[in-house]
Protein backbone atom coordinates (compact mmCIF):
# COMPACT_ATOMS: atom_id res chain seq x y z
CA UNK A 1 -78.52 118.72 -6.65
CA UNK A 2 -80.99 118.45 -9.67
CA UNK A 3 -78.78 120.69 -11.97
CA UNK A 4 -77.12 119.11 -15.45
CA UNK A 5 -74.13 117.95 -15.12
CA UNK A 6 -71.25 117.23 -17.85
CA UNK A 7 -71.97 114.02 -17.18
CA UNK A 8 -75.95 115.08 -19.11
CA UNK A 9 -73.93 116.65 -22.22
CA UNK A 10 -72.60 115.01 -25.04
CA UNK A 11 -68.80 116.22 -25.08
CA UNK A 12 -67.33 113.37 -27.84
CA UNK A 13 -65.37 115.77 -30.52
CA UNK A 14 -66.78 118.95 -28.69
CA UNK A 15 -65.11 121.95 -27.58
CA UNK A 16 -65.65 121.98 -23.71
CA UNK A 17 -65.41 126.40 -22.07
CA UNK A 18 -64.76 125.24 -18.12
CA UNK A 19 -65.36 127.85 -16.21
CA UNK A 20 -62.97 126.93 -12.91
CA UNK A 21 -61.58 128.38 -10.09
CA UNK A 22 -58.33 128.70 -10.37
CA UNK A 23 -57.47 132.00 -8.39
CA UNK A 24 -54.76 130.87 -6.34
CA UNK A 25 -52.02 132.36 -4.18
CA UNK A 26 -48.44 132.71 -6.12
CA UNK A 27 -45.39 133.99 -4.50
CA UNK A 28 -42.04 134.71 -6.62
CA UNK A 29 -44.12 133.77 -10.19
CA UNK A 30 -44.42 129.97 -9.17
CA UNK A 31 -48.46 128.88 -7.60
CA UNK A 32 -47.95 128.63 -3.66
CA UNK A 33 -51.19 126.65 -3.34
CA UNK A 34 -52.54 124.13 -5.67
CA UNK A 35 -55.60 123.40 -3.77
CA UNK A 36 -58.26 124.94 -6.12
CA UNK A 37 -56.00 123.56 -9.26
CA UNK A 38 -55.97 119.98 -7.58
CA UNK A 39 -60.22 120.68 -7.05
CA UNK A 40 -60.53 121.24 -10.63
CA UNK A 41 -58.98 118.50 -12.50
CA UNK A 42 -62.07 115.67 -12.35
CA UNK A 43 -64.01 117.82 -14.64
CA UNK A 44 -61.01 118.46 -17.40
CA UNK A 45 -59.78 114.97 -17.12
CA UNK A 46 -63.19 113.80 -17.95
CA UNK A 47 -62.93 115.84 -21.23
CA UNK A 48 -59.64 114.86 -22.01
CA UNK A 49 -61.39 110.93 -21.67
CA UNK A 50 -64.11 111.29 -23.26
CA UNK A 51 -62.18 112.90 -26.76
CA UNK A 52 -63.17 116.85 -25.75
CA UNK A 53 -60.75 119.61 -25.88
CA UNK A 54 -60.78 121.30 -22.75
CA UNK A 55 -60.30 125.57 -22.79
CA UNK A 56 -60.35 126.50 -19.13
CA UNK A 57 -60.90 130.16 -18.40
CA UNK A 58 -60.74 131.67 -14.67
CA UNK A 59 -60.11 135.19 -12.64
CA UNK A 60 -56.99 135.65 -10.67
CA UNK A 61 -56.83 138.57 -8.14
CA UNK A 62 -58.26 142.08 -8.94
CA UNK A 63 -56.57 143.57 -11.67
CA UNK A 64 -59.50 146.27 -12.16
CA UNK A 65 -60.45 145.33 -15.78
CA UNK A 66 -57.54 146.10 -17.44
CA UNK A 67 -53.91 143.88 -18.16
CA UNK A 68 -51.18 143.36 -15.31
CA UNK A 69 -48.64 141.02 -15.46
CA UNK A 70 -48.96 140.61 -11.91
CA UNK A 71 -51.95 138.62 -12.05
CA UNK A 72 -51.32 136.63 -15.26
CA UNK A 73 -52.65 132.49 -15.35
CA UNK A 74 -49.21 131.76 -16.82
CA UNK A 75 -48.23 130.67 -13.45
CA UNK A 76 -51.62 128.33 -13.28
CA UNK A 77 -50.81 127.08 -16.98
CA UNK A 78 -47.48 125.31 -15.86
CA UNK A 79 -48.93 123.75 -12.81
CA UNK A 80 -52.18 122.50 -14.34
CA UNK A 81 -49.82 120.97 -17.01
CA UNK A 82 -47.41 119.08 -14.18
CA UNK A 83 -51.05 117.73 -13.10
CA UNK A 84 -52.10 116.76 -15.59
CA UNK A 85 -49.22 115.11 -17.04
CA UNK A 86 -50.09 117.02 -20.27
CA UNK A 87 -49.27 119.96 -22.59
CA UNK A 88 -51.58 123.24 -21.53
CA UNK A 89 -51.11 126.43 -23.93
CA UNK A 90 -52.01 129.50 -22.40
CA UNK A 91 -53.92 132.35 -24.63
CA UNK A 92 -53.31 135.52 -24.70
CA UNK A 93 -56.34 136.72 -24.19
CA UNK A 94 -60.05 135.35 -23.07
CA UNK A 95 -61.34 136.77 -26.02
CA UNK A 96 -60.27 137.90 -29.23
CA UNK A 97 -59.41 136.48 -33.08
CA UNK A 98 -55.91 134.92 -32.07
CA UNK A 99 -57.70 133.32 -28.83
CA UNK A 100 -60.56 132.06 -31.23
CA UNK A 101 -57.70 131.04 -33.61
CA UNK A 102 -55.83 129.09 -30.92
CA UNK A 103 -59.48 127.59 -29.23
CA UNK A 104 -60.18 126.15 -32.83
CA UNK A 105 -56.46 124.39 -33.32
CA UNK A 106 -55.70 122.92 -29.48
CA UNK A 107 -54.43 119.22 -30.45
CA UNK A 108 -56.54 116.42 -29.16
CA UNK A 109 -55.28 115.50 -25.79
CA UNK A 110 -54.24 118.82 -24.43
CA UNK A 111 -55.31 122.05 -23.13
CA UNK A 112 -55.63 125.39 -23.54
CA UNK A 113 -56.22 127.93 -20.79
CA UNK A 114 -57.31 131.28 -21.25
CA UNK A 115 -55.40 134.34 -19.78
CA UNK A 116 -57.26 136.25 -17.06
CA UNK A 117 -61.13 137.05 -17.33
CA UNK A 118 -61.03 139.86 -15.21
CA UNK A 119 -58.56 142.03 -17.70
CA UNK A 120 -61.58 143.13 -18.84
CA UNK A 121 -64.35 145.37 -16.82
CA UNK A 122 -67.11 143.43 -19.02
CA UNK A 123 -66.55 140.16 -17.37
CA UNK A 124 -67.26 141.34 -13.82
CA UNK A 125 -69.97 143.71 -15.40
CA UNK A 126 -71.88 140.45 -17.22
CA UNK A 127 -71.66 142.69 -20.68
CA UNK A 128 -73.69 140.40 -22.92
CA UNK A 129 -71.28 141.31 -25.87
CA UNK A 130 -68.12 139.78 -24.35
CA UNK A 131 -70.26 136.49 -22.85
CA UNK A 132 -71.22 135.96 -26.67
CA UNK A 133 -67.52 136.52 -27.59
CA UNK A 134 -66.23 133.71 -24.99
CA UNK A 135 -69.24 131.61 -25.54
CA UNK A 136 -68.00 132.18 -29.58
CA UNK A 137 -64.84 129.45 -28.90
CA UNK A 138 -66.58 126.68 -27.40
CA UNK A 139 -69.61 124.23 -28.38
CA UNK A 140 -70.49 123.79 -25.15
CA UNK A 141 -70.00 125.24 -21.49
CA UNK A 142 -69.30 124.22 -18.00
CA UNK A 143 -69.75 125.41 -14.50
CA UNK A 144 -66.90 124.22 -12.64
CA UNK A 145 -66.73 127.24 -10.38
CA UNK A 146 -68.15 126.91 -7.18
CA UNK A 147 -65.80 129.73 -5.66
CA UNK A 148 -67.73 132.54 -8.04
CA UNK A 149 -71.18 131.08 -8.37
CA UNK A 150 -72.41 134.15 -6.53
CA UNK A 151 -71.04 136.60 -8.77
CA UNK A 152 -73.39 137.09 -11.71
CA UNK A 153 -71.14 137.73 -14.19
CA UNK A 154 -70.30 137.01 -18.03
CA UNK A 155 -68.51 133.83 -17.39
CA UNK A 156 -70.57 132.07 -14.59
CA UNK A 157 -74.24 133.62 -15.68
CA UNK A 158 -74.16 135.44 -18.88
CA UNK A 159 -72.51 133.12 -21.19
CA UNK A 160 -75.27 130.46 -20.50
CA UNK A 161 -77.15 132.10 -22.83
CA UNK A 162 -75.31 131.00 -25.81
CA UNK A 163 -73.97 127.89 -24.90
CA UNK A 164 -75.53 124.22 -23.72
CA UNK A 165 -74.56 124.42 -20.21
CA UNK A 166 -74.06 121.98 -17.41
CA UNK A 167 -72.52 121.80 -13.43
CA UNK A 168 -68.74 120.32 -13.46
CA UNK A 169 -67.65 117.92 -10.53
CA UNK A 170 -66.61 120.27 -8.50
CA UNK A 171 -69.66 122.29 -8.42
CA UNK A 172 -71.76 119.50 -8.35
CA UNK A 173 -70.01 117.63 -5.17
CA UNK A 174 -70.17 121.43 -3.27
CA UNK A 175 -74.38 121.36 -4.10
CA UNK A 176 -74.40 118.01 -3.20
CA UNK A 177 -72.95 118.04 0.10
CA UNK A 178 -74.28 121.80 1.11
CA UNK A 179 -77.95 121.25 -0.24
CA UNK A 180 -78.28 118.08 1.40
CA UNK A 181 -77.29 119.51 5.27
CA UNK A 182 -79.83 122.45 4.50
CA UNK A 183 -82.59 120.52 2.89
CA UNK A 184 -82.77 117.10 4.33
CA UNK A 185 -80.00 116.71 6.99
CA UNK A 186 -79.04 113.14 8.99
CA UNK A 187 -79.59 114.38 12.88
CA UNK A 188 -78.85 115.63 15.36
CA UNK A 189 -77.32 118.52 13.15
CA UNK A 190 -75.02 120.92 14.36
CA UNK A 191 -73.51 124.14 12.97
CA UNK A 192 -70.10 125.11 14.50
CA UNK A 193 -69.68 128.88 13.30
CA UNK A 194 -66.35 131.47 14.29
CA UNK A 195 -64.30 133.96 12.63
CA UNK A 196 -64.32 137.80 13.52
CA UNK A 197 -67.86 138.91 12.53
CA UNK A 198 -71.26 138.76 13.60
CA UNK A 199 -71.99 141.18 11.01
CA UNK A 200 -70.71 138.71 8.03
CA UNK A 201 -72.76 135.93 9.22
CA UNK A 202 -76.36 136.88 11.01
CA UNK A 203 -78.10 135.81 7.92
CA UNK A 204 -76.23 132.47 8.28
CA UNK A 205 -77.40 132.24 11.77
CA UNK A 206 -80.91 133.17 11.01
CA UNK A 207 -81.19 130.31 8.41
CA UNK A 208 -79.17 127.71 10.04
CA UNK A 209 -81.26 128.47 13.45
CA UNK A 210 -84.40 127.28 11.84
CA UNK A 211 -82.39 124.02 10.29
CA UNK A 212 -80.45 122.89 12.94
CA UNK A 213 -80.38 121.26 16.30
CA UNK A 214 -77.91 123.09 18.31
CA UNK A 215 -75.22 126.15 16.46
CA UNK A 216 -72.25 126.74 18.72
CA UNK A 217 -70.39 129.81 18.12
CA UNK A 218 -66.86 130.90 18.75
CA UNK A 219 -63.97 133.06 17.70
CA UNK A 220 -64.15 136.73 17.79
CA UNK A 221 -67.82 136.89 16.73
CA UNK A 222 -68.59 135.29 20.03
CA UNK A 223 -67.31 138.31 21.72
CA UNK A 224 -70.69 140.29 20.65
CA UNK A 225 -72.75 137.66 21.88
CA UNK A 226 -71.07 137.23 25.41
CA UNK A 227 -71.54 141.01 25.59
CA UNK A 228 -74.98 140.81 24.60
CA UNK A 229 -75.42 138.62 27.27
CA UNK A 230 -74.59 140.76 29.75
CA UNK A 231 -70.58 139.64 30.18
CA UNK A 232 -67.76 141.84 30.49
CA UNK A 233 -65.29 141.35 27.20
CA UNK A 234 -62.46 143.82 28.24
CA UNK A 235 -60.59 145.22 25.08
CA UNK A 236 -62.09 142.18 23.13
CA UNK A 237 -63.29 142.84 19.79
CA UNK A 238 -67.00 143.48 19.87
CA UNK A 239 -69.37 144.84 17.21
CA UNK A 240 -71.50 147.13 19.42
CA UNK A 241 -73.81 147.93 16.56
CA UNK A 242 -75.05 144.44 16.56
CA UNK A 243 -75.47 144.00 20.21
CA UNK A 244 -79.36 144.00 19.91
CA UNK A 245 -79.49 141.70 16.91
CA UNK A 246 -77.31 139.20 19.21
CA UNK A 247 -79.57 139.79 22.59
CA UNK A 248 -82.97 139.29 20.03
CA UNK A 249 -80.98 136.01 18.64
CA UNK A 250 -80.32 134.99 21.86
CA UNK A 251 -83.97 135.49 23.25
CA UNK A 252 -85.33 133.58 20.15
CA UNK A 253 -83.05 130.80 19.79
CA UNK A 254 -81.58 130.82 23.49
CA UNK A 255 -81.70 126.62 23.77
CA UNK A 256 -80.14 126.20 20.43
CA UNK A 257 -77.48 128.78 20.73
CA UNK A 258 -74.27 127.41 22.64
CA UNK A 259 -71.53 130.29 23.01
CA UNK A 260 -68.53 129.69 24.71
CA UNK A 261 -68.53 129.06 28.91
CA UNK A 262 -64.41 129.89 28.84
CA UNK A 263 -61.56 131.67 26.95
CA UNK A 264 -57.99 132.15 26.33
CA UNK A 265 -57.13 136.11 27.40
CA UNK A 266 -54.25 138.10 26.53
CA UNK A 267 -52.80 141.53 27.81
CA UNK A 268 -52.69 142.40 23.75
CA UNK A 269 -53.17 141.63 20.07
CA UNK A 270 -49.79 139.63 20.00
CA UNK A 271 -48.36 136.12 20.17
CA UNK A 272 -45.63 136.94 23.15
CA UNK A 273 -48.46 138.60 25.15
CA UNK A 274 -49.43 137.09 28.58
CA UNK A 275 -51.97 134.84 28.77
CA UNK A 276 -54.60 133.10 31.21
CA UNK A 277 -57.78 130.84 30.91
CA UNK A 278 -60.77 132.63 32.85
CA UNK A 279 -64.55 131.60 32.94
CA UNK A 280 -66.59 134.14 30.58
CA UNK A 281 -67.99 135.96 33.64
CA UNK A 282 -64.48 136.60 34.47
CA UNK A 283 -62.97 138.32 31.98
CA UNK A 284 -60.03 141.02 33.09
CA UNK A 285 -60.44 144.85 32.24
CA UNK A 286 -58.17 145.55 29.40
CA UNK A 287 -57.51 141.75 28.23
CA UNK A 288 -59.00 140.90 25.17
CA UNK A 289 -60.80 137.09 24.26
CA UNK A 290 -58.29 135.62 21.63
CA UNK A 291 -59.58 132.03 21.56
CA UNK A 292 -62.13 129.51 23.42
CA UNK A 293 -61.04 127.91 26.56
CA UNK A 294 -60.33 123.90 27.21
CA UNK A 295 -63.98 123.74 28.98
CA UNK A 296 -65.26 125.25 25.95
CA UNK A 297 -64.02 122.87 23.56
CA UNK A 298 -65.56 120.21 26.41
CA UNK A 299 -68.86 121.70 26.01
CA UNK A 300 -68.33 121.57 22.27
CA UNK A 301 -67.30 118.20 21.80
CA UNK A 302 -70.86 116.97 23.85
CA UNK A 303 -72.82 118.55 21.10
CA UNK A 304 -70.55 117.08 18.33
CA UNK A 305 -70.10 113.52 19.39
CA UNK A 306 -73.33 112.66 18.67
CA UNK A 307 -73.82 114.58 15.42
CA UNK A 308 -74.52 113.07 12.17
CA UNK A 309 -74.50 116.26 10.30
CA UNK A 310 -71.75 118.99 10.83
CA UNK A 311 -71.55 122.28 8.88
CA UNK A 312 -68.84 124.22 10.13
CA UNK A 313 -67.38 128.01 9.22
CA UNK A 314 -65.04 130.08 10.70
CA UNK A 315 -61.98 129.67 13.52
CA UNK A 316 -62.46 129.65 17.21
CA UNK A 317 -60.11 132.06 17.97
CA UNK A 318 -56.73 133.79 16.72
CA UNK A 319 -55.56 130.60 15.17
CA UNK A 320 -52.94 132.44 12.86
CA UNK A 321 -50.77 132.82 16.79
CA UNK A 322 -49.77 129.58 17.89
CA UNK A 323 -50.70 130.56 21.62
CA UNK A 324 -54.46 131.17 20.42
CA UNK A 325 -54.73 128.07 17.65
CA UNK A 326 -55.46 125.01 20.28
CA UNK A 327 -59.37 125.79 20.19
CA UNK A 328 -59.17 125.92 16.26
CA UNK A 329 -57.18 123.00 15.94
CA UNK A 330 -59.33 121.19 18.58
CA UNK A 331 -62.29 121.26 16.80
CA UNK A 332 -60.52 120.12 13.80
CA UNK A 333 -59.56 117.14 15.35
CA UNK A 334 -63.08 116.23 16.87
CA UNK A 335 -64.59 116.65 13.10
CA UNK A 336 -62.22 114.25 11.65
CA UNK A 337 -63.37 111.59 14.59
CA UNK A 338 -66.67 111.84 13.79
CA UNK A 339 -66.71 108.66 11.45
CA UNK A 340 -70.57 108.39 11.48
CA UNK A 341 -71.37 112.05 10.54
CA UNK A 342 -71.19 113.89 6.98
CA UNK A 343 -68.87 116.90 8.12
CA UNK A 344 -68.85 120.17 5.94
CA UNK A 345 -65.86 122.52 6.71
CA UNK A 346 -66.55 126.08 4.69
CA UNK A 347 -64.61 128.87 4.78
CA UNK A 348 -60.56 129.62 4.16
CA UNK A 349 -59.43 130.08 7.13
CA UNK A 350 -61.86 127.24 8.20
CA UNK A 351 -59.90 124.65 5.38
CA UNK A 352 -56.36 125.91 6.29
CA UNK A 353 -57.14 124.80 9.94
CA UNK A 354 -58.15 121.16 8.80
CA UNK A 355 -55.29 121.28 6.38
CA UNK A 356 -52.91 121.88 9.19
CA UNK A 357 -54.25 120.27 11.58
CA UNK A 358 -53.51 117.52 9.39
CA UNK A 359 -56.68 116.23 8.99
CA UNK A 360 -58.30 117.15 5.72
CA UNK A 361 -58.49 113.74 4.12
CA UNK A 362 -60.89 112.82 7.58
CA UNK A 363 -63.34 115.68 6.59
CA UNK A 364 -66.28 114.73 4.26
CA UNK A 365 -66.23 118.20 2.34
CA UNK A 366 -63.80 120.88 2.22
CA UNK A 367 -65.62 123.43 0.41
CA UNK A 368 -63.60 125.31 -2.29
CA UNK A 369 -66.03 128.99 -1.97
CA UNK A 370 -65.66 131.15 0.59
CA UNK A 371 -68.13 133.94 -0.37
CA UNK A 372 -70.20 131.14 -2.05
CA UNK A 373 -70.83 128.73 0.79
CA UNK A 374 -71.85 131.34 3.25
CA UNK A 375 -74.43 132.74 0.71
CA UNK A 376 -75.91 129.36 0.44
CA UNK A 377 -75.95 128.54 3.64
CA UNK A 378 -77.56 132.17 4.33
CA UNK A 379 -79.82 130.59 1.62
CA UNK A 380 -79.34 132.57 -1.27
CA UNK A 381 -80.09 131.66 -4.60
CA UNK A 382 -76.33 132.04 -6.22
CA UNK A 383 -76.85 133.31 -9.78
CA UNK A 384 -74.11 131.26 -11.37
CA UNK A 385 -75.83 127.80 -10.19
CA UNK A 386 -79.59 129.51 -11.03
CA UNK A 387 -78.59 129.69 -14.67
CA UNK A 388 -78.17 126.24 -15.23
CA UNK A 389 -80.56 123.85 -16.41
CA UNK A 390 -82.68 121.49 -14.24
CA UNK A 391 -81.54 117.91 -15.30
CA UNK A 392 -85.76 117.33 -16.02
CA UNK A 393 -85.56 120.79 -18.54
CA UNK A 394 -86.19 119.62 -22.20
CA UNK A 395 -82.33 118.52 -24.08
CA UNK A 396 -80.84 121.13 -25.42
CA UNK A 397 -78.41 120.85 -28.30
CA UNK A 398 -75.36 119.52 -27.14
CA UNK A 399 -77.42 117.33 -24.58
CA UNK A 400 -76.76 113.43 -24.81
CA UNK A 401 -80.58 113.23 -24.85
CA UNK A 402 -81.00 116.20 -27.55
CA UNK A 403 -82.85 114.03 -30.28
């Protein structure tokens, strides 16, 4: 992590833009999940300290470039106040003479948050015009936005070309933490990937396989490798047009590769279905592979106790069915034992499994992006993070070392 951080820019009297993440679930008007809110206060209490005025802008949702109550900030505004133990007037609009009006009169000591980026097609478009018109109420600008670094648009890549721009916390802890297990990694290293699809993550595999020392893979994308292998899966899910990606994988990378040696079966997609344990080879004709089996999470836990660097993405099985959650929540557990290893948990369904499991505070990094981390970890260059400045690139104004 070489990029600027606030910590770089001089922020003393300044206007501060903070680009966050604050897209968060609401139910009945009120925020139903303050995680990303919680993950974004370090960088706008270090404004508030160091005599800035923080203006936060965000997305929420899809609204399709245009106004809808349904996905106003409002919501966001009166948490991120009760947070922050201060006042936080919402605009009306991101852009705009009465939001430039407001930006230029916030009292020292508060904040102001900006109504919803994505009311307007140019944000998601990176319209130079409306990056200069939100770059127009700030002095200087920061990436705080891990979550939609790998969108390029106006807010996280366009506006960088009119303000002095810098990483936040937030998006300099995720760099941090992810660059480090891809580029220089304590070891053994070990990748633990699941979820439902092959398809979203064989450019994860291919990177990771030339990075790590073993990658164990579960949940439903393991399906498509057991088949691949030459087991019968029943009515499992099973993406047949990646079957010879997974066998060519599997011939490349067969000693690193660890799939699953047991499962949990059930008659159907449903938590009262029947159930049984059976060994991979032994799979029933019309069951289906909802999570991995005890042995499994044996197997597992050999490769894991050991590690020093963990990395992991994606559920073992049908966690959101209490019948098919004990593989999930199993490897949940053995990450938070792992004292002696950095451990890297990506991924939302991935974070709400540590979070109920009840051991998120044992985890060394809960990443905030979805999208994001498995892009970087596919080893993608995310356009929001490209666009800011190396911390050895000449001052800029706004720099502390500007002369």
């Amino acid at each position: 992590m070489n990029k600027r951080t606030i910590a770089d820019l001089d922020i003393d009297g300044k206007r501060v833009l903070i680009r966050a993440d604050l897209n968060v679930p609401l139910e009945n008007g009120a925020v139903s999940d303050d995680t990303r809110i919680i993950a974004a206060l370090p960088t706008i209490q270090y404004v508030l300290a160091h005599n800035g005025t923080p203006i936060v802008c965000s997305h929420l949702g899809r609204p399709k470039g245009k106004p809808d109550g349904k996905y106003s900030l409002k919501p966001v505004a009166e948490r991120l106040a009760q947070l922050l133990g201060c006042r936080v007037e919402m605009a009306p609009d991101c852009i705009g003479s009465e939001t430039k009006r407001i930006a230029a009169s916030v009292p020292r000591g508060e904040v102001l948050l900006l109504e919803n980026l994505r009311f307007h097609p140019e944000e998601e478009a990176n319209d130079g015009r409306f990056a200069q018109c939100l770059a127009s109420i700030a002095d200087v600008y920061v990436n705080d936005a891990f979550g939609s670094a790998h969108r390029a648009h106006a807010s996280t890549a366009g506006i960088t070309s009119y303000l002095p721009s810098a990483a936040g916390f937030l998006m300099e802890k995720e760099l941090t933490f992810l660059g480090q297990a891809l580029s220089s990694p304590s070891r053994p290293f070990v990748a633990l990937l699941g979820g439902a699809k092959v398809s979203d993550k064989i450019e994860v595999i291919r990177n990771l396989l030339a990075k790590v020392d073993w990658l164990l893979i579960g949940g439903g994308m393991a399906n498509t490798f057991l088949k691949a292998d030459g087991k019968a899966v029943g009515e499992s899910l099973v993406e047949n047009d990646k079957l010879e990606i997974a066998q060519s994988l599997l011939h490349d990378a067969r000693q690193k590769l660890i799939l699953p040696v047991d499962v949990v079966v059930a008659d159907r997609f449903d938590a009262q279905a029947q159930t049984r344990t059976v060994n991979v080879n032994d799979v029933p004709a019309g069951w289906r592979i909802m999570d991995v089996g005890p042995e499994t999470v044996n197997v597992f836990f050999r490769y894991l106790v050991n590690a020093r660097t963990v990395v992991w993405n994606g559920p073992m099985g049908v966690f959101e069915m209490a019948p098919f959650a004990t593989g999930t929540f199993a490897m949940a557990n053995v990450l938070a034992e792992l004292t002696d290893a950095t451990t890297i948990v990506g991924g939302g369904d991935s974070a709400s499994a540590v979070e109920r499991a009840g051991v998120a505070k044992r985890i060394s990094h809960i990443s905030t992006g979805g999208g994001a981390s498995l892009e970087f970890l596919e080893g993608k260059e995310l356009p929001g993070v490209a666009c800011l400045k190396e911390k050895n690139v000449g001052a800029a104004m706004g720099d502390k070392h500007a002369n």
